[in-house]
PDB file of N, CA and C in Angstrom:
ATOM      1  N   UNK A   1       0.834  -1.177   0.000  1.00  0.00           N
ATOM      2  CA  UNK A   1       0.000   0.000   0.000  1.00  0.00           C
ATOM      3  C   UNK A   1       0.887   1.251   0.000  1.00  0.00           C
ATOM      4  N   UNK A   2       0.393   2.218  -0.982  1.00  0.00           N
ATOM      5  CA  UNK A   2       1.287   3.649  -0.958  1.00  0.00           C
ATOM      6  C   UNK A   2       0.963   4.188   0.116  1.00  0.00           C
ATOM      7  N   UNK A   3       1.803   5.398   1.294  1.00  0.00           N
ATOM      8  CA  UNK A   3       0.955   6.047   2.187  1.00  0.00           C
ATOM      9  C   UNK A   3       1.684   7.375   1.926  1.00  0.00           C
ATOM     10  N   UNK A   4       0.727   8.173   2.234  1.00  0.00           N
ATOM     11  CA  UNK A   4       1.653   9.714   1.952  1.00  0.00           C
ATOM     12  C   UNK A   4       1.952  10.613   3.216  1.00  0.00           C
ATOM     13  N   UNK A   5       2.577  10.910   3.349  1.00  0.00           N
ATOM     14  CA  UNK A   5       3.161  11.519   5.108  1.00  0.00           C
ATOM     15  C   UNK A   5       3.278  12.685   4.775  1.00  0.00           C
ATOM     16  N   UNK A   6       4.027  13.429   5.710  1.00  0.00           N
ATOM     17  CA  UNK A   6       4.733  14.500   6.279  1.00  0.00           C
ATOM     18  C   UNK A   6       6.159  14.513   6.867  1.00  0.00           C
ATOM     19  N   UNK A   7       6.607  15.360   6.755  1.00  0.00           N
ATOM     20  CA  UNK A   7       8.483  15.615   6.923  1.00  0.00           C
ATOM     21  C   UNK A   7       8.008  16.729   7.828  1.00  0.00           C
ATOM     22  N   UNK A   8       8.185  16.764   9.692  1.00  0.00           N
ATOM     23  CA  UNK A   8       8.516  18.037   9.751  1.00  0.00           C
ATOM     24  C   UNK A   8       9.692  18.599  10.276  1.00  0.00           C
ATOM     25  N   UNK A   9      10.311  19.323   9.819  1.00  0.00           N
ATOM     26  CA  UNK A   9      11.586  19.573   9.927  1.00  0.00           C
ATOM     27  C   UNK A   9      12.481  20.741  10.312  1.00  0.00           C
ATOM     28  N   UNK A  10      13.148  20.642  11.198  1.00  0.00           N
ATOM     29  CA  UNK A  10      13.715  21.920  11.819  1.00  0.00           C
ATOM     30  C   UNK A  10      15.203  22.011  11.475  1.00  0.00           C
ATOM     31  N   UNK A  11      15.611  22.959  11.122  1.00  0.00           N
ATOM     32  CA  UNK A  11      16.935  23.609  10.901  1.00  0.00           C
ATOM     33  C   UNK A  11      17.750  23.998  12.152  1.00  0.00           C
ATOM     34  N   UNK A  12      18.682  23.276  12.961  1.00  0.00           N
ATOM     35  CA  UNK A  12      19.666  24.033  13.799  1.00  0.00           C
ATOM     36  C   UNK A  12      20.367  24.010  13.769  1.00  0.00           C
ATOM     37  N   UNK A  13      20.795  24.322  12.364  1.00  0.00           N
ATOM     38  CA  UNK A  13      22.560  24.696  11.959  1.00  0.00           C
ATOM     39  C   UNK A  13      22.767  26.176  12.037  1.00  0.00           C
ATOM     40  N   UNK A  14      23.478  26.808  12.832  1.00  0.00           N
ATOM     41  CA  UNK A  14      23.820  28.442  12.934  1.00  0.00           C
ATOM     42  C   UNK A  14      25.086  28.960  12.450  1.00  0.00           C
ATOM     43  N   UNK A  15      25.367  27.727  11.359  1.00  0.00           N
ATOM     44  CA  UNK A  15      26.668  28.006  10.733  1.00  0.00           C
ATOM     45  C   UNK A  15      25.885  28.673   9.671  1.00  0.00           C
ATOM     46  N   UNK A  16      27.151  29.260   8.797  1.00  0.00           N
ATOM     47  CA  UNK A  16      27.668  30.098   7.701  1.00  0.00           C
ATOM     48  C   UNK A  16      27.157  29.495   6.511  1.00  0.00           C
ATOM     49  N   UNK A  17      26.614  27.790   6.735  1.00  0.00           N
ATOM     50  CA  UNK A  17      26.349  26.859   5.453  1.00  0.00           C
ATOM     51  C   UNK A  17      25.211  26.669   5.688  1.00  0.00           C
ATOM     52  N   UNK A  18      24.077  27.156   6.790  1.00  0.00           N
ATOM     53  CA  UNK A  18      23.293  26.331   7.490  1.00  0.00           C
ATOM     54  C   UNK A  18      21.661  26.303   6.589  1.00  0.00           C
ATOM     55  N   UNK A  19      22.135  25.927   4.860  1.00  0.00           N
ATOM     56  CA  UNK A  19      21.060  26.025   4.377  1.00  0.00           C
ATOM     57  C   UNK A  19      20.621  23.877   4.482  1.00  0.00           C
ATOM     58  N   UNK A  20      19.681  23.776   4.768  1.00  0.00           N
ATOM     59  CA  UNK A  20      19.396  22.228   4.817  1.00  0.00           C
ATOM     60  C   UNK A  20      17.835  21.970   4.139  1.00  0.00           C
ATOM     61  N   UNK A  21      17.890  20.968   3.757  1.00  0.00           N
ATOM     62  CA  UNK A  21      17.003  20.672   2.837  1.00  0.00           C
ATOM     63  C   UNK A  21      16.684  18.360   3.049  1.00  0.00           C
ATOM     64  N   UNK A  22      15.844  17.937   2.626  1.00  0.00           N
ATOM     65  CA  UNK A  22      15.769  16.547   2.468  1.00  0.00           C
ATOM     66  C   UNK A  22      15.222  16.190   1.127  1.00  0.00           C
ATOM     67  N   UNK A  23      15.836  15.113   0.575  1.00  0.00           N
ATOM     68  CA  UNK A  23      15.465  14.738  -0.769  1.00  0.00           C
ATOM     69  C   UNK A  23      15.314  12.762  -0.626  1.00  0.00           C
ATOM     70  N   UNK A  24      14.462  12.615  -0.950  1.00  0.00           N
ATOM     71  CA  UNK A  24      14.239  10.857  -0.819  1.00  0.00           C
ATOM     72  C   UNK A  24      14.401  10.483  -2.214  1.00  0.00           C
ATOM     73  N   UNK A  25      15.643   9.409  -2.335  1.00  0.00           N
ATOM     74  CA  UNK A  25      16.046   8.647  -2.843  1.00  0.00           C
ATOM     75  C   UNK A  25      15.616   7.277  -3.244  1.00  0.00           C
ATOM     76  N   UNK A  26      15.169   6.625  -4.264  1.00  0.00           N
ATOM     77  CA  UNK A  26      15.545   5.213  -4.563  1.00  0.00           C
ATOM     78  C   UNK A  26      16.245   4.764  -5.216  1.00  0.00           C
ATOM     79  N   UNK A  27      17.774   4.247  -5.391  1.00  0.00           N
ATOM     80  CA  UNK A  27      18.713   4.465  -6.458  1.00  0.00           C
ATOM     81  C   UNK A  27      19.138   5.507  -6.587  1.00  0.00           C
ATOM     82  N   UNK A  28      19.242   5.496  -7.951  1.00  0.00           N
ATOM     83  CA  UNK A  28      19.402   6.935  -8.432  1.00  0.00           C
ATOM     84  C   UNK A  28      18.255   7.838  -8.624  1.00  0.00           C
ATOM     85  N   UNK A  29      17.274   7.142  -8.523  1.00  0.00           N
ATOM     86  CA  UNK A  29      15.753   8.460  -8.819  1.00  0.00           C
ATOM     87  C   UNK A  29      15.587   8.798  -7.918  1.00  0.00           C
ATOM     88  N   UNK A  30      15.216  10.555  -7.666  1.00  0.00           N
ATOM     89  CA  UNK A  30      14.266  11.203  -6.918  1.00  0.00           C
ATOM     90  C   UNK A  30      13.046  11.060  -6.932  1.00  0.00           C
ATOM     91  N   UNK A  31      12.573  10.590  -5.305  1.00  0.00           N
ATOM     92  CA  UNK A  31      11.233  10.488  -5.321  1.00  0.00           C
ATOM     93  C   UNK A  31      10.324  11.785  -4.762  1.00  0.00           C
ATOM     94  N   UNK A  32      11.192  12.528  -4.030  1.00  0.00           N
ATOM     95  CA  UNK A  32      10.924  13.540  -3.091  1.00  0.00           C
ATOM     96  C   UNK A  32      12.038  14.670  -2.881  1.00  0.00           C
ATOM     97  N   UNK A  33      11.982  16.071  -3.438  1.00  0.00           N
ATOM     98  CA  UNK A  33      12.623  16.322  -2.883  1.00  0.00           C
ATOM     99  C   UNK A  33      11.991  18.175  -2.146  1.00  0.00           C
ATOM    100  N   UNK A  34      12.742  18.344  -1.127  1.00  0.00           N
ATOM    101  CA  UNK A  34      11.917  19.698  -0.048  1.00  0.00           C
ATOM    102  C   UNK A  34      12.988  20.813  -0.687  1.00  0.00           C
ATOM    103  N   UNK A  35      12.177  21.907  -0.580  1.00  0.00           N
ATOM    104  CA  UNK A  35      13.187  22.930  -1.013  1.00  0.00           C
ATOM    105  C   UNK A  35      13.995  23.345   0.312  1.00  0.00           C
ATOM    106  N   UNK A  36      15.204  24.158   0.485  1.00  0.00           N
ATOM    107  CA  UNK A  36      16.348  24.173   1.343  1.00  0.00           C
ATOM    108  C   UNK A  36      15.643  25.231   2.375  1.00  0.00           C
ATOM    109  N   UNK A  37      15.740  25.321   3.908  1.00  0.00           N
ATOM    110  CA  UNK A  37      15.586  26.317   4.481  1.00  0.00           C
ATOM    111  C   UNK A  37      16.992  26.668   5.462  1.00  0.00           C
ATOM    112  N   UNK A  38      16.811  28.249   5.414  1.00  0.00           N
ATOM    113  CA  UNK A  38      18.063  28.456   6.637  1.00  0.00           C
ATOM    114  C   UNK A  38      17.508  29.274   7.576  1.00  0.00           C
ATOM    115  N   UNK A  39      18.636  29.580   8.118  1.00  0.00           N
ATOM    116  CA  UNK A  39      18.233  29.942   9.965  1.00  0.00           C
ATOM    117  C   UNK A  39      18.151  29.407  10.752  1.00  0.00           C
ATOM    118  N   UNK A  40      18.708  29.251  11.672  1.00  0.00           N
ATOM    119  CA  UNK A  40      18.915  28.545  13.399  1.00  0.00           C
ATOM    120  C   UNK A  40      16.838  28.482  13.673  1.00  0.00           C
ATOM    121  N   UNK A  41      16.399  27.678  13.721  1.00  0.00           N
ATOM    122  CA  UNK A  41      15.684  27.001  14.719  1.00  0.00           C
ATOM    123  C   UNK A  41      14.169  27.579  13.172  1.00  0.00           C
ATOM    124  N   UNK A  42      14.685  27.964  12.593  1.00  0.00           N
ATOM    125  CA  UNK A  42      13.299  27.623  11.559  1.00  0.00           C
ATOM    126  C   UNK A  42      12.738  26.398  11.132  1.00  0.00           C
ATOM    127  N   UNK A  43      11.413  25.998  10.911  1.00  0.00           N
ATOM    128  CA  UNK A  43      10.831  24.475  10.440  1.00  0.00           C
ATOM    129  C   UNK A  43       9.886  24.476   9.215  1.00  0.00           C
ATOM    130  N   UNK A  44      10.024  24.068   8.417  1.00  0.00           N
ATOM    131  CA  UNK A  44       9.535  23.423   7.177  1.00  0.00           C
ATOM    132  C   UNK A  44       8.720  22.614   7.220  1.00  0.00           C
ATOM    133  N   UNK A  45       7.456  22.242   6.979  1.00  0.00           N
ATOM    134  CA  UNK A  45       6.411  20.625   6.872  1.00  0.00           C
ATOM    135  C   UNK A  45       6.401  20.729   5.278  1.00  0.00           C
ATOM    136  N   UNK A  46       7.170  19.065   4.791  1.00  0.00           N
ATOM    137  CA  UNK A  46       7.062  18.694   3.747  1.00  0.00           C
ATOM    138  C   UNK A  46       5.858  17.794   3.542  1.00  0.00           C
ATOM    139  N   UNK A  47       5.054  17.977   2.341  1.00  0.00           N
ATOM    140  CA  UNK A  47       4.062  16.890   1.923  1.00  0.00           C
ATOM    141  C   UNK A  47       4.482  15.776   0.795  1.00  0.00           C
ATOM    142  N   UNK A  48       5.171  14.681   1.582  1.00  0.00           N
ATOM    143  CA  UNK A  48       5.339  13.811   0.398  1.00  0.00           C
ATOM    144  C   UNK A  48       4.271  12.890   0.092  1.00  0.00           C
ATOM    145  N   UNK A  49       4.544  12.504  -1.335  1.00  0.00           N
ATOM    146  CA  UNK A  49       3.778  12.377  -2.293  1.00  0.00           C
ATOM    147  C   UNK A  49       3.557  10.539  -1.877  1.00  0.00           C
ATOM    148  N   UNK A  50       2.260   9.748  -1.967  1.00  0.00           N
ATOM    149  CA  UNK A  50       2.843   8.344  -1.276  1.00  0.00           C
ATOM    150  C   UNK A  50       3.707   7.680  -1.976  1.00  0.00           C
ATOM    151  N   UNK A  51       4.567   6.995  -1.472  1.00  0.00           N
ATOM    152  CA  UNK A  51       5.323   6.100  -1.493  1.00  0.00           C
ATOM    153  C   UNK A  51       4.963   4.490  -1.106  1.00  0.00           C
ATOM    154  N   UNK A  52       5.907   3.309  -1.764  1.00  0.00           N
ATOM    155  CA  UNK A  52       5.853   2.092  -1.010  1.00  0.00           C
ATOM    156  C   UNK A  52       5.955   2.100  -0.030  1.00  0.00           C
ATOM    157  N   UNK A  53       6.007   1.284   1.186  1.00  0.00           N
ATOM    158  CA  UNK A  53       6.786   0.547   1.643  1.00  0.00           C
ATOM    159  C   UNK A  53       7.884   0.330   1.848  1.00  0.00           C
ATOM    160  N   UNK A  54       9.048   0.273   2.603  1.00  0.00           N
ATOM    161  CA  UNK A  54      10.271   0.232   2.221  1.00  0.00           C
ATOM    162  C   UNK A  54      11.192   1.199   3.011  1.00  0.00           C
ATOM    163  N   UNK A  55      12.287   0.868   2.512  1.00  0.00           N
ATOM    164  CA  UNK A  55      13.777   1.867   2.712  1.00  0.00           C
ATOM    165  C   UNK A  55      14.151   2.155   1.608  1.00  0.00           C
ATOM    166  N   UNK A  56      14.493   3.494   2.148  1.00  0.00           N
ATOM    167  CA  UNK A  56      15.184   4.520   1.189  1.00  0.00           C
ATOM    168  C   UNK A  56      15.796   5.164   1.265  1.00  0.00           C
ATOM    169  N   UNK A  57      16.752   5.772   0.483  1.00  0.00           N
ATOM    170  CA  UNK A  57      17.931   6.784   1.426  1.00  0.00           C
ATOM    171  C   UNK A  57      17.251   8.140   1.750  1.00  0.00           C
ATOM    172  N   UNK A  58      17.546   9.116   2.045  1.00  0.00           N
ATOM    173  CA  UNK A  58      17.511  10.450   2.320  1.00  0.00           C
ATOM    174  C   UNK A  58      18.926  11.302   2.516  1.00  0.00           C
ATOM    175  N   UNK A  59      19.430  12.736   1.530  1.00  0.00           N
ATOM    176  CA  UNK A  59      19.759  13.186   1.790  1.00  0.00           C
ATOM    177  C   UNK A  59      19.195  15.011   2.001  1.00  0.00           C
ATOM    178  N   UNK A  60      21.088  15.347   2.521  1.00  0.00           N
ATOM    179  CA  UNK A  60      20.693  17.173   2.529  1.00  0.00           C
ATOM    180  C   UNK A  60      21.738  17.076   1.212  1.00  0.00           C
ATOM    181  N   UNK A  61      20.862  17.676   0.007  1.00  0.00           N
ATOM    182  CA  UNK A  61      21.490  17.899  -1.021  1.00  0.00           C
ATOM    183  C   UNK A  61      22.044  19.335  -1.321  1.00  0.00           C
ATOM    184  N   UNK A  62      22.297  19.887  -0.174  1.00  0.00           N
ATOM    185  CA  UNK A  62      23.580  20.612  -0.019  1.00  0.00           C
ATOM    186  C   UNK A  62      24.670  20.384   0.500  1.00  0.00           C
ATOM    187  N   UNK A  63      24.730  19.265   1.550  1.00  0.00           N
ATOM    188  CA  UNK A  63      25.793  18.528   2.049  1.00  0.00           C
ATOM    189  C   UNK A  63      25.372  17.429   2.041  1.00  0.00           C
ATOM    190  N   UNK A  64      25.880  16.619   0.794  1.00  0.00           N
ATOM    191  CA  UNK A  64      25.499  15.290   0.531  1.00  0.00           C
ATOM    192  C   UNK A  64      26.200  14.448   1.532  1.00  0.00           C
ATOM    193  N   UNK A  65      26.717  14.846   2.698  1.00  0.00           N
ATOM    194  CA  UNK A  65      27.184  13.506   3.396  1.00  0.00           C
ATOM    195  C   UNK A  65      26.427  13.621   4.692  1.00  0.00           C
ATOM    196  N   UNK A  66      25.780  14.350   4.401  1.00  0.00           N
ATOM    197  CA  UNK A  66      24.210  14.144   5.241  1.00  0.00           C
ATOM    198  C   UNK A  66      23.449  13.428   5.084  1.00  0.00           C
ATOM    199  N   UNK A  67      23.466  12.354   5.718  1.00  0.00           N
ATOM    200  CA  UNK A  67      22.452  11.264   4.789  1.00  0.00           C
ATOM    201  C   UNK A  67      22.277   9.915   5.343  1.00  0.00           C
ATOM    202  N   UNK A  68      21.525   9.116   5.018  1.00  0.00           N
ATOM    203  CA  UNK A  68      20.338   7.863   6.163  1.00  0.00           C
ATOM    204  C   UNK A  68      19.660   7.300   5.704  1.00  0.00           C
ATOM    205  N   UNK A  69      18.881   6.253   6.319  1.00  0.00           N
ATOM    206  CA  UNK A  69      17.567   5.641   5.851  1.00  0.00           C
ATOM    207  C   UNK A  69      16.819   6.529   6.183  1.00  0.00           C
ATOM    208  N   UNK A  70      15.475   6.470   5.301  1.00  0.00           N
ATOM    209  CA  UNK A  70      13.815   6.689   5.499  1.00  0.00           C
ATOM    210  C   UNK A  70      12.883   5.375   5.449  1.00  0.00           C
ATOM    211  N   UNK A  71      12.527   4.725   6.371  1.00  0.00           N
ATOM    212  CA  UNK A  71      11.696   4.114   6.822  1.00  0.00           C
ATOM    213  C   UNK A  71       9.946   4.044   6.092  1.00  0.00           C
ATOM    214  N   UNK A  72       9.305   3.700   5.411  1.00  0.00           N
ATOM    215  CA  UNK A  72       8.106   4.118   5.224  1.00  0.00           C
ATOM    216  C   UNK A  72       7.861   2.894   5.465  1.00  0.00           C
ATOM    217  N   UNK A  73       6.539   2.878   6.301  1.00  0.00           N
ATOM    218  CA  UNK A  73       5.656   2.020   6.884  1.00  0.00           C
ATOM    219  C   UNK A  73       4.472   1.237   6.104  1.00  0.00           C
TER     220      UNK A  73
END
């Protein structure tokens, strides 16, 4: 079953780079991706679109070595 969620997401990087963003991965395709926010302690709610089931990566595709599983249930 596809289910479609929410990302909500807070920024507390107060560095000089501290633009952050999440993009969901399968492979190489984008399934999802949030546009970047900055500022110390600002939050973003992403509406992703449903998805499987599964694992998937997630990065900050401004600092790609930011990065993990996403879990969908």
């Amino acid at each position: 079953m596809n289910t479609r969620f929410t990302i909500k997401y807070t920024n507390w990087d107060d560095s000089s780079h501290g633009q952050h963003n999440i993009e969901i991965k399968d492979g190489g395709e984008s399934l999802f991706k949030g546009d970047a926010i900055g500022g110390k302690g600002r939050t973003v709610t992403y509406q992703v679109p449903a998805l499987p089931a599964g694992v998937y990566k997630f990065l900050c595709t401004r600092h790609t070595f930011m990065d993990g599983d996403f879990v969908v249930g």
